[in-house]
Protein backbone atom coordinates (compact mmCIF):
# COMPACT_ATOMS: atom_id res chain seq x y z
CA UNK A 1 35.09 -15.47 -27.39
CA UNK A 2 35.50 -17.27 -24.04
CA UNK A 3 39.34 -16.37 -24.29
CA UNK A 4 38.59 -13.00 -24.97
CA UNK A 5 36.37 -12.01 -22.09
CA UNK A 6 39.04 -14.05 -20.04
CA UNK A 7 41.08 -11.84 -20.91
CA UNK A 8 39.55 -8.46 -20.99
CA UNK A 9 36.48 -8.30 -18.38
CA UNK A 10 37.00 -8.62 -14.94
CA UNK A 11 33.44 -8.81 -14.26
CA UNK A 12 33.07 -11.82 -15.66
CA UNK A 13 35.21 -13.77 -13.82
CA UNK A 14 34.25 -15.67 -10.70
CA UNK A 15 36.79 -14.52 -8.37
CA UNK A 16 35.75 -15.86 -5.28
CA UNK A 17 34.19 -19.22 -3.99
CA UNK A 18 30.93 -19.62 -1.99
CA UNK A 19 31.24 -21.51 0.40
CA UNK A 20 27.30 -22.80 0.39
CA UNK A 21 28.27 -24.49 -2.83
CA UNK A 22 29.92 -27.56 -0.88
CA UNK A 23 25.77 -29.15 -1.09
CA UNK A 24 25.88 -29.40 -4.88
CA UNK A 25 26.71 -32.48 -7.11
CA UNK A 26 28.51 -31.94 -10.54
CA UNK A 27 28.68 -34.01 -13.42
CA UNK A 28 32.24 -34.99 -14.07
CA UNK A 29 31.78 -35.13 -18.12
CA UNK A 30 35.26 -36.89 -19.31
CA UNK A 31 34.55 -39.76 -16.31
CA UNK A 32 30.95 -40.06 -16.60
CA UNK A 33 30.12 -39.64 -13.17
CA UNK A 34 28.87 -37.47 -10.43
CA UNK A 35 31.21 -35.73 -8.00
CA UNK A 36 30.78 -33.08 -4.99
CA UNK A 37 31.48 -29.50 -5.61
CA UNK A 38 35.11 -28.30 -4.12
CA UNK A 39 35.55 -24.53 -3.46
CA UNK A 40 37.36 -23.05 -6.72
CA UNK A 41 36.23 -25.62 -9.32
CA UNK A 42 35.60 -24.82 -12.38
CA UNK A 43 32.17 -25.93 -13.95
CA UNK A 44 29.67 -24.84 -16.53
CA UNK A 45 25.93 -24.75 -16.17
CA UNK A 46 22.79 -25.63 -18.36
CA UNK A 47 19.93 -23.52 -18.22
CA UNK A 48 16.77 -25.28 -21.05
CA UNK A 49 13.54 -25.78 -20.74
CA UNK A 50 12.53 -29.26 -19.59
CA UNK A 51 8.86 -29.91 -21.60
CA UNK A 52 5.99 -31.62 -20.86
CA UNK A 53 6.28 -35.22 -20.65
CA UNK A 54 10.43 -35.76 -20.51
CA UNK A 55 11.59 -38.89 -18.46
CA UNK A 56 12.54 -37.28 -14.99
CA UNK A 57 16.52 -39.27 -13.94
CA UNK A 58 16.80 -41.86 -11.48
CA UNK A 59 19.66 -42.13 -9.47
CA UNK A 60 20.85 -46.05 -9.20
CA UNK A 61 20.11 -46.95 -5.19
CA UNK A 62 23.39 -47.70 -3.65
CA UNK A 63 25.67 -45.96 -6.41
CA UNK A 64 25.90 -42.10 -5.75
CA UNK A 65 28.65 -41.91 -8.31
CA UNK A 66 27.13 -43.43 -11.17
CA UNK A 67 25.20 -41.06 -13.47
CA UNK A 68 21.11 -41.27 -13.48
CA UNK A 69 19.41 -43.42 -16.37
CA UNK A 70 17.56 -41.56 -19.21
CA UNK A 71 19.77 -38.53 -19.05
CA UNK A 72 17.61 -36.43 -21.85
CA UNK A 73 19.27 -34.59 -25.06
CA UNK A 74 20.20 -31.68 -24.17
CA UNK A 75 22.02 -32.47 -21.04
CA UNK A 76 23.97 -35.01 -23.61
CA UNK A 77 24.55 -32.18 -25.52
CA UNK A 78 26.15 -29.63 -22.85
CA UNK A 79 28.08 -32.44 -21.48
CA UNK A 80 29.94 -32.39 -24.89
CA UNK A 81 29.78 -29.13 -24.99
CA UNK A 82 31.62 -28.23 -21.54
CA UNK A 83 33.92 -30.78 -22.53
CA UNK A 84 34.91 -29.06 -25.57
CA UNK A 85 35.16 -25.59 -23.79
CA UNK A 86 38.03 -27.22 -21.65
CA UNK A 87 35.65 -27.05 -18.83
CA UNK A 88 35.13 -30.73 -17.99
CA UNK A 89 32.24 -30.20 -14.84
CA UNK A 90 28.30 -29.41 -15.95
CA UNK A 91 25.65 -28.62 -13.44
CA UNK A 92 22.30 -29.56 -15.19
CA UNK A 93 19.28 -29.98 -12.59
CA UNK A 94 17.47 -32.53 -13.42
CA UNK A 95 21.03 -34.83 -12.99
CA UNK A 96 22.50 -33.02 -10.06
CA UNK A 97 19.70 -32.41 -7.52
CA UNK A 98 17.73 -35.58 -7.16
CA UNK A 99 14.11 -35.60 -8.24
CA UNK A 100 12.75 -37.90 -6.17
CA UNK A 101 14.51 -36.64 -3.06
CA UNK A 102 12.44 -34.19 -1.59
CA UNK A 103 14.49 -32.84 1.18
CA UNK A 104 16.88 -32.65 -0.98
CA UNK A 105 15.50 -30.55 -3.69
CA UNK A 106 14.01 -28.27 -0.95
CA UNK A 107 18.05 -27.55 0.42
CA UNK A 108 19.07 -27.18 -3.94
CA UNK A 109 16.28 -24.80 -4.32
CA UNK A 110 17.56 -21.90 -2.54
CA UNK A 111 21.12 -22.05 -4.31
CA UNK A 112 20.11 -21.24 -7.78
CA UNK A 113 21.63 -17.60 -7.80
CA UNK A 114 24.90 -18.69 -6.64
CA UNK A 115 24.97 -22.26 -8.77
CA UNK A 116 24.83 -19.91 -11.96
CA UNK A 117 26.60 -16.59 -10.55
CA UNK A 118 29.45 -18.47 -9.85
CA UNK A 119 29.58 -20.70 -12.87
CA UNK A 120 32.30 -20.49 -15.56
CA UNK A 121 29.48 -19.78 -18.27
CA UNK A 122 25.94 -21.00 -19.25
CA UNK A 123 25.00 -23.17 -21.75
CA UNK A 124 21.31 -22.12 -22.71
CA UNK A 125 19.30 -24.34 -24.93
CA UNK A 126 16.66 -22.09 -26.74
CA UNK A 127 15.04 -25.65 -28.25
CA UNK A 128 11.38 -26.16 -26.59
CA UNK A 129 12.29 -29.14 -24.46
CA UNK A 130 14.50 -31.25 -23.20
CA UNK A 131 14.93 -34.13 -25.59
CA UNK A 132 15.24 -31.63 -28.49
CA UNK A 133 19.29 -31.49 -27.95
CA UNK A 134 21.29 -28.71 -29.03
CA UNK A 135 21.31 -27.42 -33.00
CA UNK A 136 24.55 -28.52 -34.45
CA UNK A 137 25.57 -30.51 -32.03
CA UNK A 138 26.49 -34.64 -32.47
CA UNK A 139 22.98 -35.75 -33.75
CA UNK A 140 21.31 -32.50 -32.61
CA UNK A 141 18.33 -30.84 -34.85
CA UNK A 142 19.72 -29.52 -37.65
CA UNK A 143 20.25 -25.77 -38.14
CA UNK A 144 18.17 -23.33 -40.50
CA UNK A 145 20.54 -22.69 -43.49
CA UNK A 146 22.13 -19.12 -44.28
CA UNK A 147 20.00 -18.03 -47.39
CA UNK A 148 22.29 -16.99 -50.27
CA UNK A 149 21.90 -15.90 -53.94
CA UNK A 150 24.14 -14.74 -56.46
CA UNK A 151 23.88 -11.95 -59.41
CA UNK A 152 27.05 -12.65 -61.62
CA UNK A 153 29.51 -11.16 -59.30
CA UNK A 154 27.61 -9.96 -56.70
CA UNK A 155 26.43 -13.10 -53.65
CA UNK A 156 23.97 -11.82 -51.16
CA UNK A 157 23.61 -13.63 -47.89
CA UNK A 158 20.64 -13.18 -45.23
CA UNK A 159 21.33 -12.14 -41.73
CA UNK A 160 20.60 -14.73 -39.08
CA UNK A 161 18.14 -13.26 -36.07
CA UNK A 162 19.19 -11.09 -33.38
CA UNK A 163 19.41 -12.42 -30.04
CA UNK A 164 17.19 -10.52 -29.00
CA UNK A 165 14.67 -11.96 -31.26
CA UNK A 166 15.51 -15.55 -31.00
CA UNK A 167 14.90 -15.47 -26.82
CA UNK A 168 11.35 -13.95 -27.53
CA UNK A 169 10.35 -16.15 -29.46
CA UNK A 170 11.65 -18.97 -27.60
CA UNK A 171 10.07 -21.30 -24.67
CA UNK A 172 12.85 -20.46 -22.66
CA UNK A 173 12.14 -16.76 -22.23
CA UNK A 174 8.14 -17.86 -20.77
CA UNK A 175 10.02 -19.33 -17.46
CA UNK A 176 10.85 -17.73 -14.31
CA UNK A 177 13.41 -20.37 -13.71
CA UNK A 178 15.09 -19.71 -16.95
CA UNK A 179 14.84 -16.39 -16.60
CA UNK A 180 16.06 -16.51 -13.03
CA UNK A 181 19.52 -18.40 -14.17
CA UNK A 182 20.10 -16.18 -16.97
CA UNK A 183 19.80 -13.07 -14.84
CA UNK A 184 22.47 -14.63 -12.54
CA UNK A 185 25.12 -15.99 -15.22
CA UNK A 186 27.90 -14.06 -16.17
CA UNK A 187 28.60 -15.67 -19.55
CA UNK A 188 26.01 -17.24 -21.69
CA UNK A 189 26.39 -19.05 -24.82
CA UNK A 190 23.20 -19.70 -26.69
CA UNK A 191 22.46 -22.74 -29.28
CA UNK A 192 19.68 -21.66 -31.39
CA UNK A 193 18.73 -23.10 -34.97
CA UNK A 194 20.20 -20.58 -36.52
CA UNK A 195 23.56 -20.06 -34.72
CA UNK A 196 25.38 -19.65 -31.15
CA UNK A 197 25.47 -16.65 -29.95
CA UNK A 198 27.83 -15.31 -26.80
CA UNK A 199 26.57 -12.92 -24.70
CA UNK A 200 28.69 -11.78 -21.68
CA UNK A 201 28.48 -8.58 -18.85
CA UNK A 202 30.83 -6.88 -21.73
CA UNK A 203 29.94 -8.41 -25.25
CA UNK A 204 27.66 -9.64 -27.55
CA UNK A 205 29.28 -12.26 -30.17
CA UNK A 206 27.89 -14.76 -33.21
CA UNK A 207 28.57 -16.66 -35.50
């Protein structure tokens, strides 16, 4: 899917870099470790719902590198997930502005739009919190099996939800913020319990 729109939609690909994007902190994923943004880098972006009573992650005084303790599920999750993509660099809030700085969640604030705009795609957790993980992934919740039945010759097989129905019935469609960062990203692959789903500024793909 990813290759495809690559390949075939120009307005989906970031082709310039912002240069306000110098202020934000990635996660390096293969090297376990935070790193500063550089103009033209390639990174992928997690937009979920955090929940009501998730562990917030605090950075380790003295060790701006070293990645926050109780990183939660889902971040887990898209960190494999980017990985896998060949995309190696996640963005995920709670880990890359820090939570108990506020000056310096007041200067992240204001650099939403571009922080998704300009990433390589979305990962978007439908799940109702944070420490749910992503279906299907490592030890994520398991997915909703494909009903099927069969008549002699004849095997019938139920259709998974639309998208369209799976994001209004989720959490993550309640939130402005959510709604905010998929209004700005140009790719967005979805993890639902029933499948992923790809939805770009030229196509709609699943599973």
């Amino acid at each position: 899917w990813i290759g495809k729109c690559n390949k075939e939609h120009k307005q989906c690909v970031v082709e310039r870099a912002i240069a306000k994007l110098k202020a934000i902190t990635l996660i390096d994923v293969r090297n376990q470790r935070l790193i500063h943004y550089k103009p033209g880098l390639q990174y992928v972006a997690l937009s979920y719902v955090w929940g009501r009573g998730v562990v917030i992650p605090k950075r380790k005084p003295g060790r701006p590198s070293d990645l926050p303790d109780n990183i939660s599920r889902t971040v887990i999750h898209a960190m494999f997930v980017a990985d896998k993509i060949g995309i190696p660099f996640l963005w995920a809030d709670a880990v890359c502005i820090n939570q108990h700085d506020a000056k310096e969640k007041k200067q992240q604030f204001p650099l939403m739009d571009y922080i998704y705009e300009q990433a390589f795609a979305t990962i978007v957790s439908l799940g109702d919190n944070a420490t749910v993980g992503l279906p299907g992934v490592d030890n994520g919740p398991s997915r909703y099996p494909q009903v099927a039945a069969e008549f002699g010759s004849l095997k019938l097989l139920s259709r998974c939800p639309k998208l369209e129905s799976e994001i209004q019935n989720s959490k993550w469609s309640t939130r402005g913020w959510t709604y905010q960062e998929g209004l700005f990203s140009r790719r967005c692959i979805f993890f639902s319990q029933h499948q992923v789903y790809f939805h770009c500024n030229g196509m709609l793909c699943t599973e």
